[in-house]
PDB file of N, CA and C in Angstrom:
ATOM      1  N   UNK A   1       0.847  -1.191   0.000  1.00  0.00           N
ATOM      2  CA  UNK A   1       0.000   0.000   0.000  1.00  0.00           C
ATOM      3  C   UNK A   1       0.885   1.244   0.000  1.00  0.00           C
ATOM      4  N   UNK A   2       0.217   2.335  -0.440  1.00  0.00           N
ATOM      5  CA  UNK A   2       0.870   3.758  -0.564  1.00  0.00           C
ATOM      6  C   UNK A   2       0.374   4.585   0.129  1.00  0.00           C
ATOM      7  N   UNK A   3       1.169   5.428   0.585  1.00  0.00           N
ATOM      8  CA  UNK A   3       0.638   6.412   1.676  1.00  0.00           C
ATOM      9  C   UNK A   3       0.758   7.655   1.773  1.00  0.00           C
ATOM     10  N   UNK A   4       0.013   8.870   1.779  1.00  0.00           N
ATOM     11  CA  UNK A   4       0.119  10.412   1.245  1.00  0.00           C
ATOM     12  C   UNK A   4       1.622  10.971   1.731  1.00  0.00           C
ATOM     13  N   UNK A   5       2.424  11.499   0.720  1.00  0.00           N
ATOM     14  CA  UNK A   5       3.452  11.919   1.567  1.00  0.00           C
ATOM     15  C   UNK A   5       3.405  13.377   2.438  1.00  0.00           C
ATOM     16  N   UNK A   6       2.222  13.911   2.095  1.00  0.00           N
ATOM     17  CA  UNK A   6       1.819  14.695   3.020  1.00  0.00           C
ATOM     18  C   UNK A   6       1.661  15.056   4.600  1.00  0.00           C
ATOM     19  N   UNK A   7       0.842  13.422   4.594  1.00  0.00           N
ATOM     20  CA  UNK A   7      -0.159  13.150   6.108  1.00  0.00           C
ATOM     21  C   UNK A   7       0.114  11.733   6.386  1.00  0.00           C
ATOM     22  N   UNK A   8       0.121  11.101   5.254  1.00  0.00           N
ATOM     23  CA  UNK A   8       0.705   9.362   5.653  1.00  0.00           C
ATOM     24  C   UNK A   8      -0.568   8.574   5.677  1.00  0.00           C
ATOM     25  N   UNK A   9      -1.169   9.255   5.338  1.00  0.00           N
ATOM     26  CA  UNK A   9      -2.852   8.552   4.929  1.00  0.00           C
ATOM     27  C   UNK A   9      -2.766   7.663   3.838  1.00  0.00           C
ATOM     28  N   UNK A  10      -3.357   6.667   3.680  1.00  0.00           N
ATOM     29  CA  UNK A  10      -3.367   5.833   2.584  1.00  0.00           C
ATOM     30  C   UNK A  10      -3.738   6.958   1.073  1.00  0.00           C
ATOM     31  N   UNK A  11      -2.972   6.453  -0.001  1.00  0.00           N
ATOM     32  CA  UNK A  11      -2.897   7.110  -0.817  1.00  0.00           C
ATOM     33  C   UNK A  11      -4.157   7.021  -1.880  1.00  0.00           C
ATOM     34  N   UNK A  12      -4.308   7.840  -2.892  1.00  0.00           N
ATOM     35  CA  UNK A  12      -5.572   7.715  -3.525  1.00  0.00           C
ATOM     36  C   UNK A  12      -4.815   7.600  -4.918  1.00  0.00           C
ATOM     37  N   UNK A  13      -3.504   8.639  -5.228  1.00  0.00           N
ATOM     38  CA  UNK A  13      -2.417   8.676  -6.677  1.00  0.00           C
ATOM     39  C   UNK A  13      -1.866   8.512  -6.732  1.00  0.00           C
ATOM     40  N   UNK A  14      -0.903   8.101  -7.523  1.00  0.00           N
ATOM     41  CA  UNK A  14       0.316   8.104  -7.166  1.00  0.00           C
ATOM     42  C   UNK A  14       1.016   8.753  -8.560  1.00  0.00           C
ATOM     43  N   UNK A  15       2.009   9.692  -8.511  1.00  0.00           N
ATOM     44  CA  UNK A  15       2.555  10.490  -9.434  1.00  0.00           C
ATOM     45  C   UNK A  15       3.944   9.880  -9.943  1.00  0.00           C
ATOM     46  N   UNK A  16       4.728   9.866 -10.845  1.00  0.00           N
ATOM     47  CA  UNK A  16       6.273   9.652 -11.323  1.00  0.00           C
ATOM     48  C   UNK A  16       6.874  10.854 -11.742  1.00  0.00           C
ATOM     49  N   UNK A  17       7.200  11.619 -11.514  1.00  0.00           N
ATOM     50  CA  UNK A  17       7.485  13.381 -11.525  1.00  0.00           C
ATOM     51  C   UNK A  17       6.318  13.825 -12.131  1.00  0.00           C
ATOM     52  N   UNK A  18       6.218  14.045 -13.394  1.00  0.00           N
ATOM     53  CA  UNK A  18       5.110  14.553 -13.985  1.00  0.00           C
ATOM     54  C   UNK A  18       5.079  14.167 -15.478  1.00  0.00           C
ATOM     55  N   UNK A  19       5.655  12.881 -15.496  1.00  0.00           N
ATOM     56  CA  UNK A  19       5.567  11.829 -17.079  1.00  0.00           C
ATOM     57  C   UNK A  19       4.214  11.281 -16.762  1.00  0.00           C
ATOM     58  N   UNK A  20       3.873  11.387 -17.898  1.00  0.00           N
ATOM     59  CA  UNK A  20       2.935  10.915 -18.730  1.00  0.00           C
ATOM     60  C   UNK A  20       3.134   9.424 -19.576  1.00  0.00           C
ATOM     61  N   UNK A  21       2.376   8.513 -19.280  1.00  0.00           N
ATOM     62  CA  UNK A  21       3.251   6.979 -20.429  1.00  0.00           C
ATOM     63  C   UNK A  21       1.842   6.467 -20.662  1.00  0.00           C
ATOM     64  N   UNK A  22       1.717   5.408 -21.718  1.00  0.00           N
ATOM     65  CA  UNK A  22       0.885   4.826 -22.282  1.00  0.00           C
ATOM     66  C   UNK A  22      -0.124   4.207 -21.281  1.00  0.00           C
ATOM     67  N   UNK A  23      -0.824   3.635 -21.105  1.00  0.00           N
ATOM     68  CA  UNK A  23      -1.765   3.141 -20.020  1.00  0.00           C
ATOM     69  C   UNK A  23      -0.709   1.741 -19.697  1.00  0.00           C
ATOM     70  N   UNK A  24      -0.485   0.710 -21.169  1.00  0.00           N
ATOM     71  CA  UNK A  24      -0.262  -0.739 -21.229  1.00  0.00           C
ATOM     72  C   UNK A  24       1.567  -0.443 -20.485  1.00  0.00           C
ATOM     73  N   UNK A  25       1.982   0.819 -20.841  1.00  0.00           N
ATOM     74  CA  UNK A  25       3.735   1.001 -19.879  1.00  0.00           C
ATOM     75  C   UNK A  25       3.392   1.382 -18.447  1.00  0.00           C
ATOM     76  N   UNK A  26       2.266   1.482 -17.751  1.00  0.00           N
ATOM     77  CA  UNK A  26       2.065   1.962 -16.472  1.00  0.00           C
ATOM     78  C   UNK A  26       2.447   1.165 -15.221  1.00  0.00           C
ATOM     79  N   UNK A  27       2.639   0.070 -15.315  1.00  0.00           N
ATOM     80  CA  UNK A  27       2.964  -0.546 -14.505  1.00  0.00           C
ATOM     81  C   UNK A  27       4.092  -0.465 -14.382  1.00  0.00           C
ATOM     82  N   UNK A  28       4.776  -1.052 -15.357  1.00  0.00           N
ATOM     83  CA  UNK A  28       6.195  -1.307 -15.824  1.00  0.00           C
ATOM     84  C   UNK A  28       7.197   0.515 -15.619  1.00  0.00           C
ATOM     85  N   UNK A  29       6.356   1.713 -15.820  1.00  0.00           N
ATOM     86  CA  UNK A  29       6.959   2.592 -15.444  1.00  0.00           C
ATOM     87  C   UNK A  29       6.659   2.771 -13.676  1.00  0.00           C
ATOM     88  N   UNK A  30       5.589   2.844 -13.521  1.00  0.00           N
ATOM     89  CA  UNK A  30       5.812   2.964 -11.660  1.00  0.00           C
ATOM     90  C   UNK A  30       6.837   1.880 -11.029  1.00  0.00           C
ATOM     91  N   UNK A  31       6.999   0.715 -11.667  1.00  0.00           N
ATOM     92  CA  UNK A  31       8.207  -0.394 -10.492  1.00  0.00           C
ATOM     93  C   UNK A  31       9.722   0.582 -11.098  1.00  0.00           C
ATOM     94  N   UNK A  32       9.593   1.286 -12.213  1.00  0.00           N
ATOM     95  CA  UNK A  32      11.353   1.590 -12.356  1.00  0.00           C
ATOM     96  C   UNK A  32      11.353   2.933 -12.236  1.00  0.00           C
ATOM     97  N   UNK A  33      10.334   3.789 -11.958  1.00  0.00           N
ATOM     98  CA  UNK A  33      10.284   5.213 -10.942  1.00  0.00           C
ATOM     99  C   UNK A  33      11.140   5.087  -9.571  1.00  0.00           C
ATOM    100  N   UNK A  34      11.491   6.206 -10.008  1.00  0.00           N
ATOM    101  CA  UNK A  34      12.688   6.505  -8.812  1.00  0.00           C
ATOM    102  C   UNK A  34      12.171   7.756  -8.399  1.00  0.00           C
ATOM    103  N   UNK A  35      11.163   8.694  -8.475  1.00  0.00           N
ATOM    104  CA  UNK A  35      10.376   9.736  -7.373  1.00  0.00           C
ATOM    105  C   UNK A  35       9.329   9.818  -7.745  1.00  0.00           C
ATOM    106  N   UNK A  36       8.570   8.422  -7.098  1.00  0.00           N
ATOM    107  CA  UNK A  36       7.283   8.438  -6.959  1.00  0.00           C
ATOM    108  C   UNK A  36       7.182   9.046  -5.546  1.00  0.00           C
ATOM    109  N   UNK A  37       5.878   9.803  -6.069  1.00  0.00           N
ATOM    110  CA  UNK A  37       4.908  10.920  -5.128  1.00  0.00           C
ATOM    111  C   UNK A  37       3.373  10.175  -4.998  1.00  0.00           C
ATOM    112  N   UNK A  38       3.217  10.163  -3.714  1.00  0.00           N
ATOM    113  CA  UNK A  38       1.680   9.487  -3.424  1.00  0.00           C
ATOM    114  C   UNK A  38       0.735  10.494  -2.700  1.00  0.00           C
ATOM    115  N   UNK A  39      -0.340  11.001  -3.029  1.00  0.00           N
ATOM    116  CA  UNK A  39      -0.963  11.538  -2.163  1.00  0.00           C
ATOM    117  C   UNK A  39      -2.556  11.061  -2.176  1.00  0.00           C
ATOM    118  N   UNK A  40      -3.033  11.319  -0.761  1.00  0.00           N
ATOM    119  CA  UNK A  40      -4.447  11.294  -0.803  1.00  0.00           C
ATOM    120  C   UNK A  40      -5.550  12.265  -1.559  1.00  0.00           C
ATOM    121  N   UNK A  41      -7.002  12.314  -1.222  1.00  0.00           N
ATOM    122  CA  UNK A  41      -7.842  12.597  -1.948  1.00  0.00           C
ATOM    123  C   UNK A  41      -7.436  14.125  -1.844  1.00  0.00           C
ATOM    124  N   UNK A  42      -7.394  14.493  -0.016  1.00  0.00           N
ATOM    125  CA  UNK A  42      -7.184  16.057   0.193  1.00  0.00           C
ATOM    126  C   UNK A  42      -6.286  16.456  -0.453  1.00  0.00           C
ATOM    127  N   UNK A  43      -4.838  16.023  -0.399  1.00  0.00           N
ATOM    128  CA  UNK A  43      -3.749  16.665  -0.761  1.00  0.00           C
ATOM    129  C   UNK A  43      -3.159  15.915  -2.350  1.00  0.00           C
ATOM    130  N   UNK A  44      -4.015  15.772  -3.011  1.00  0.00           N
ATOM    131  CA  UNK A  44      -3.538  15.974  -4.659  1.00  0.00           C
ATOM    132  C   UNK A  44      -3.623  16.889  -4.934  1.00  0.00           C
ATOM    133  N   UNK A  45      -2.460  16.924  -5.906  1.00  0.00           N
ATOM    134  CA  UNK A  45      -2.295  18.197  -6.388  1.00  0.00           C
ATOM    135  C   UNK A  45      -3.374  18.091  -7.951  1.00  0.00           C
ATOM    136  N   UNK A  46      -3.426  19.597  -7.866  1.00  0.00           N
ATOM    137  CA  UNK A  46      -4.900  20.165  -8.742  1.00  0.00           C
ATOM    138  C   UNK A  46      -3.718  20.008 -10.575  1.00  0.00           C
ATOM    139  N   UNK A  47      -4.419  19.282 -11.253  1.00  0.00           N
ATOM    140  CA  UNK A  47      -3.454  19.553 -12.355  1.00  0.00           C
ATOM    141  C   UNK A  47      -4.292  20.014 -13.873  1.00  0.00           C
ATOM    142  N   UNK A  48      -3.586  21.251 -14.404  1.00  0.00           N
ATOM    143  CA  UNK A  48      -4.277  21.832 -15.181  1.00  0.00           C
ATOM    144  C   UNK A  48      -4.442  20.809 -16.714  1.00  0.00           C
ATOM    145  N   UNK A  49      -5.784  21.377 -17.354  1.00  0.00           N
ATOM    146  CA  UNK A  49      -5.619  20.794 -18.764  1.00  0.00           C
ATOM    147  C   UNK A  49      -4.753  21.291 -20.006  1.00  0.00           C
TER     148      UNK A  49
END
């Protein structure tokens, strides 16, 4: 499980800096992320379109 790095609350996202990858590379990119960011519902960050 993942946990907000905010508050330490179980996480709701989890971020890899701010890459973007195919849906079918998503896995395979979060295990070889090296600054994954997790946060809960409160503390995600708002991201523009």
């Amino acid at each position: 499980m993942s946990y907000c790095i905010k508050c330490f609350e179980p996480a709701e996202v989890c971020f890899c800096e701010t890459k973007k990858v195919p849906l079918d590379e998503y896995i395979h990119e979060i295990k070889e992320c090296t600054d994954l960011k997790c946060y809960c519902k409160e503390h995600m960050p708002k991201l523009g379109k």
